[in-house]
C-alpha atoms as a PDB file:
ATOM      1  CA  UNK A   1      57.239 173.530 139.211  1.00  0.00           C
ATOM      2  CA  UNK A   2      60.115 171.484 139.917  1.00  0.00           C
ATOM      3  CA  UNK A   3      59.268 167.739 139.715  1.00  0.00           C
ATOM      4  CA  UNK A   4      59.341 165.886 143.451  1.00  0.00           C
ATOM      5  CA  UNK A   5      61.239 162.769 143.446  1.00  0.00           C
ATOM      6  CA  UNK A   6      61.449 159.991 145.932  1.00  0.00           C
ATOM      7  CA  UNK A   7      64.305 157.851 146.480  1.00  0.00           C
ATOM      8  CA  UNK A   8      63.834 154.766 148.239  1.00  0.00           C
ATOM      9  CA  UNK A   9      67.006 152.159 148.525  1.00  0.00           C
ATOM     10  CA  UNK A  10      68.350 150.523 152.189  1.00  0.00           C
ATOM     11  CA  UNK A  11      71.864 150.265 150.562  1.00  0.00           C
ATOM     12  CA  UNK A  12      73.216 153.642 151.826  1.00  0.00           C
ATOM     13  CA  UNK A  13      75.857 154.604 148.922  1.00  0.00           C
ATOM     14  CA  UNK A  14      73.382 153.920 146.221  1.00  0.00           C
ATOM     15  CA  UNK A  15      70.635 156.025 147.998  1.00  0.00           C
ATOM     16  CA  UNK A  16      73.152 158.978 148.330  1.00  0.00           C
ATOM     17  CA  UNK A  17      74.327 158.315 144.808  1.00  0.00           C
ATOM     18  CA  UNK A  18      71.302 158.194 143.346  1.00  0.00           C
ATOM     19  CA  UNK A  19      70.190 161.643 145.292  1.00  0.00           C
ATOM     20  CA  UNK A  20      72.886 163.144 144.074  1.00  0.00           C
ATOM     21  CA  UNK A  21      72.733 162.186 140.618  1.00  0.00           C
ATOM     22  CA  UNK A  22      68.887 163.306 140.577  1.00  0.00           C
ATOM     23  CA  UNK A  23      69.350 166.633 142.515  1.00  0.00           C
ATOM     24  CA  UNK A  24      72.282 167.790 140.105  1.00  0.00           C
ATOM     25  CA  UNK A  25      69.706 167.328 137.409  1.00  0.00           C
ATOM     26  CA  UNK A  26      67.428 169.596 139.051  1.00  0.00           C
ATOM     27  CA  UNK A  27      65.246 167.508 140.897  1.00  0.00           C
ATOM     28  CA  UNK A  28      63.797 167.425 144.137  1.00  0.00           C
ATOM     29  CA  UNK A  29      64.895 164.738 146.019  1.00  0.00           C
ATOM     30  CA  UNK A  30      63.577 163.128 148.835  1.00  0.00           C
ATOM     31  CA  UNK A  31      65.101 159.681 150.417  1.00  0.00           C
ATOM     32  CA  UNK A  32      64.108 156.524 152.625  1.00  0.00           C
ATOM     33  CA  UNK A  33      66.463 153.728 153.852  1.00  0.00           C
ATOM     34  CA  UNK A  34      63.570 151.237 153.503  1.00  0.00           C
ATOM     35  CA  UNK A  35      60.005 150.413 152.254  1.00  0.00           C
ATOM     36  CA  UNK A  36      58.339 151.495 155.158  1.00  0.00           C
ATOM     37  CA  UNK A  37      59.667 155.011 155.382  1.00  0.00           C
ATOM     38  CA  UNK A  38      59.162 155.352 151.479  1.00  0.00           C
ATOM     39  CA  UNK A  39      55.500 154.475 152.003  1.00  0.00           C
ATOM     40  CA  UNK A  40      54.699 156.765 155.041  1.00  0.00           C
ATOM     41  CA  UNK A  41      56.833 159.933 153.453  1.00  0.00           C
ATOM     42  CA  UNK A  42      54.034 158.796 150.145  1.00  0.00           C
ATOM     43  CA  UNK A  43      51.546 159.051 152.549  1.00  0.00           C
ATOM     44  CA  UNK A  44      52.532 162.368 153.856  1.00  0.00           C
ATOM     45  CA  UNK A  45      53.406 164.325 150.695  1.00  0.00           C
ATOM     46  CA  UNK A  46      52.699 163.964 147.066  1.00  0.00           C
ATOM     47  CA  UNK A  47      55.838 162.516 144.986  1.00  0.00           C
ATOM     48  CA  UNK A  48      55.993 162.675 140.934  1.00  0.00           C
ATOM     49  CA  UNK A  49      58.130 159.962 140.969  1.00  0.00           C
ATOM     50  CA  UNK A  50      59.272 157.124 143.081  1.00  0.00           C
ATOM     51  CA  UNK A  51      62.403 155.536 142.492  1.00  0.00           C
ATOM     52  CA  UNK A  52      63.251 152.637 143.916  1.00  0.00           C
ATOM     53  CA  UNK A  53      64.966 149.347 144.880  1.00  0.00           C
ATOM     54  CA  UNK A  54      62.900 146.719 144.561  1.00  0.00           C
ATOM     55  CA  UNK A  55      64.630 144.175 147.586  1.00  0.00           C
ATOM     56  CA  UNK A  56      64.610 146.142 150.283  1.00  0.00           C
ATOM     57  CA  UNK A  57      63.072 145.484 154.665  1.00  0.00           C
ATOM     58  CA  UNK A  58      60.258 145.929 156.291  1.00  0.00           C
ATOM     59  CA  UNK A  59      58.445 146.143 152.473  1.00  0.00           C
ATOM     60  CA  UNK A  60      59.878 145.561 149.310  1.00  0.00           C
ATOM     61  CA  UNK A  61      59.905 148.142 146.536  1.00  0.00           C
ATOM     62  CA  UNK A  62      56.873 145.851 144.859  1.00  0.00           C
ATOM     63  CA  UNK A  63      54.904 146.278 148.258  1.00  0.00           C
ATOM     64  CA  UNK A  64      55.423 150.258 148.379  1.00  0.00           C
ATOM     65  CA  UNK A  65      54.339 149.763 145.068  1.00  0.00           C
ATOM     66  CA  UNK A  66      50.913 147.963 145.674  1.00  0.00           C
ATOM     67  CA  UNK A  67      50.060 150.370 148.473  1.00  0.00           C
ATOM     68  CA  UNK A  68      50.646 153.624 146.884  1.00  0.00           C
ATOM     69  CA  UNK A  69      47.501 155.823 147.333  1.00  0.00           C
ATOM     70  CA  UNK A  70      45.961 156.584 144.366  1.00  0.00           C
ATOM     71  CA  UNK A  71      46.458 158.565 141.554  1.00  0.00           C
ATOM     72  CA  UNK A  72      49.918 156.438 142.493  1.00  0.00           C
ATOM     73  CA  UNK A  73      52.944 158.506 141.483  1.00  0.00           C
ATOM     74  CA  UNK A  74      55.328 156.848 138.454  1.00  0.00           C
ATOM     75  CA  UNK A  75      57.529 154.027 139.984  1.00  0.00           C
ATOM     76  CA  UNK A  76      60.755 153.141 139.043  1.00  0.00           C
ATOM     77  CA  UNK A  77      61.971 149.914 140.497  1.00  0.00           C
ATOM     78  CA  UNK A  78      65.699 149.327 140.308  1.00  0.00           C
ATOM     79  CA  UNK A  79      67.183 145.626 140.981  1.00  0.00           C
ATOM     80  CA  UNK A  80      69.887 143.583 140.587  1.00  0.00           C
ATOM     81  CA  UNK A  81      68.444 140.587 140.811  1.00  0.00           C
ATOM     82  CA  UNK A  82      65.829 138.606 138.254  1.00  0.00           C
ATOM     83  CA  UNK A  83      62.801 137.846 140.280  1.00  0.00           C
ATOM     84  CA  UNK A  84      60.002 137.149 138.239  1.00  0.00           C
ATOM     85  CA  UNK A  85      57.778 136.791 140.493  1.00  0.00           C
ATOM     86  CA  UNK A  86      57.893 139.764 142.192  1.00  0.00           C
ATOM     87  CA  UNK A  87      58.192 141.639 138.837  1.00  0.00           C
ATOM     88  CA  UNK A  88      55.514 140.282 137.755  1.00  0.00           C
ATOM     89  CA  UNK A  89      53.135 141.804 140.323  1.00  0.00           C
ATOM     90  CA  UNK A  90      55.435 145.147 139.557  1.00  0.00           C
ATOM     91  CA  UNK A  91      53.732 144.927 136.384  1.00  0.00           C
ATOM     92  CA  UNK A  92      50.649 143.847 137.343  1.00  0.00           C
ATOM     93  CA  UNK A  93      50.716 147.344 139.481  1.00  0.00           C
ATOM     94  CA  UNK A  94      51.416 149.244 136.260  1.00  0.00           C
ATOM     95  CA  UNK A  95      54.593 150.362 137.298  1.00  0.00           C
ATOM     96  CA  UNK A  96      56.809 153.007 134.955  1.00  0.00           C
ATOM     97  CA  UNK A  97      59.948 150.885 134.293  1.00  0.00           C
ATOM     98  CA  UNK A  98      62.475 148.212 135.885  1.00  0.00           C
ATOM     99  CA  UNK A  99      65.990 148.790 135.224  1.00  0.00           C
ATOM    100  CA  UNK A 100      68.958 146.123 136.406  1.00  0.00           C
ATOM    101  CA  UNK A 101      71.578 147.267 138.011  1.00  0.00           C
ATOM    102  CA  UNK A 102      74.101 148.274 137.027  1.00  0.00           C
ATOM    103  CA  UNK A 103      72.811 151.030 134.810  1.00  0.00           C
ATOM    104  CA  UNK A 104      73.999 153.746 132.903  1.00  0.00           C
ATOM    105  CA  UNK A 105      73.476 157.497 134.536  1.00  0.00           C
ATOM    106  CA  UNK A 106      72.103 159.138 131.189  1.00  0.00           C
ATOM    107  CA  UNK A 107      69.497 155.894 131.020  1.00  0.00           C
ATOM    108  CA  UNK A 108      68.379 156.996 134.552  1.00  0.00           C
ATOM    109  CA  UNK A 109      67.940 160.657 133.843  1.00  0.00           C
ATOM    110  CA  UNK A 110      65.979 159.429 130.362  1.00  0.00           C
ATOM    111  CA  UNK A 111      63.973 157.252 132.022  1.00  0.00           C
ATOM    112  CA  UNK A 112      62.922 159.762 135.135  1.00  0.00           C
ATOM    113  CA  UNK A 113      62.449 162.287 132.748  1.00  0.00           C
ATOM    114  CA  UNK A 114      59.887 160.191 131.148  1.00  0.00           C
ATOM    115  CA  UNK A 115      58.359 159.008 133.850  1.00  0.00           C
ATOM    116  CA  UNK A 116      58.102 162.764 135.164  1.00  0.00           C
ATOM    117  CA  UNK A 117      55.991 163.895 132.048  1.00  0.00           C
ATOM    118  CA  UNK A 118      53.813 161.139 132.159  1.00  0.00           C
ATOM    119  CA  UNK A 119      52.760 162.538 135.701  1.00  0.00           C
END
């Protein structure tokens, strides 16, 4: 079974990037523009993986994160900015990883791979 991602960033050339990147790896990719559409598509259909911006409207990647039925899928927050305090609660809500932008395409791919077989 092919693992279900979810992509979930309001910057528009990152979220098609990062679709693209995932779906030529053999993914299936599903994307949101913002929090709140991440959250209801998690609501709607089960996701092994959630990949994600953390600073994003309506909810930020660490509230999609909180509110994440349960068993939650594996979240991987992406950022470019240091804020401790909302990675904090990030890892207060066990989340998978939290890489800084910019990041390297083969760390991606390792690190959604991993998250995928923890699943």
């Amino acid at each position: 079974m092919t693992t279900r991602v979810l992509v979930a960033d309001d910057e528009r050339g990152m979220r098609d990037t990062l679709v693209d990147i995932l779906q030529m790896a053999g993914y299936s990719v599903w994307a949101a523009a913002d929090g709140a559409k991440a959250l209801d598509m998690a609501a709607k259909q089960a996701f092994d993986v959630v990949v994600m911006d953390v600073r994003m409207p309506l909810l930020t990647g660490v509230e999609v994160l909180t509110r994440l039925g349960h068993p939650p899928p594996q979240v991987v927050l992406i950022t470019a900015y240091a804020l401790d305090d909302e990675l904090s609660k990030a890892r207060e809500s066990e989340v998978f990883a939290v890489l800084q932008k910019p990041f390297a395409v083969p760390f991606l791919l390792q690190v959604v791979a991993e998250a995928a077989a923890a699943a």
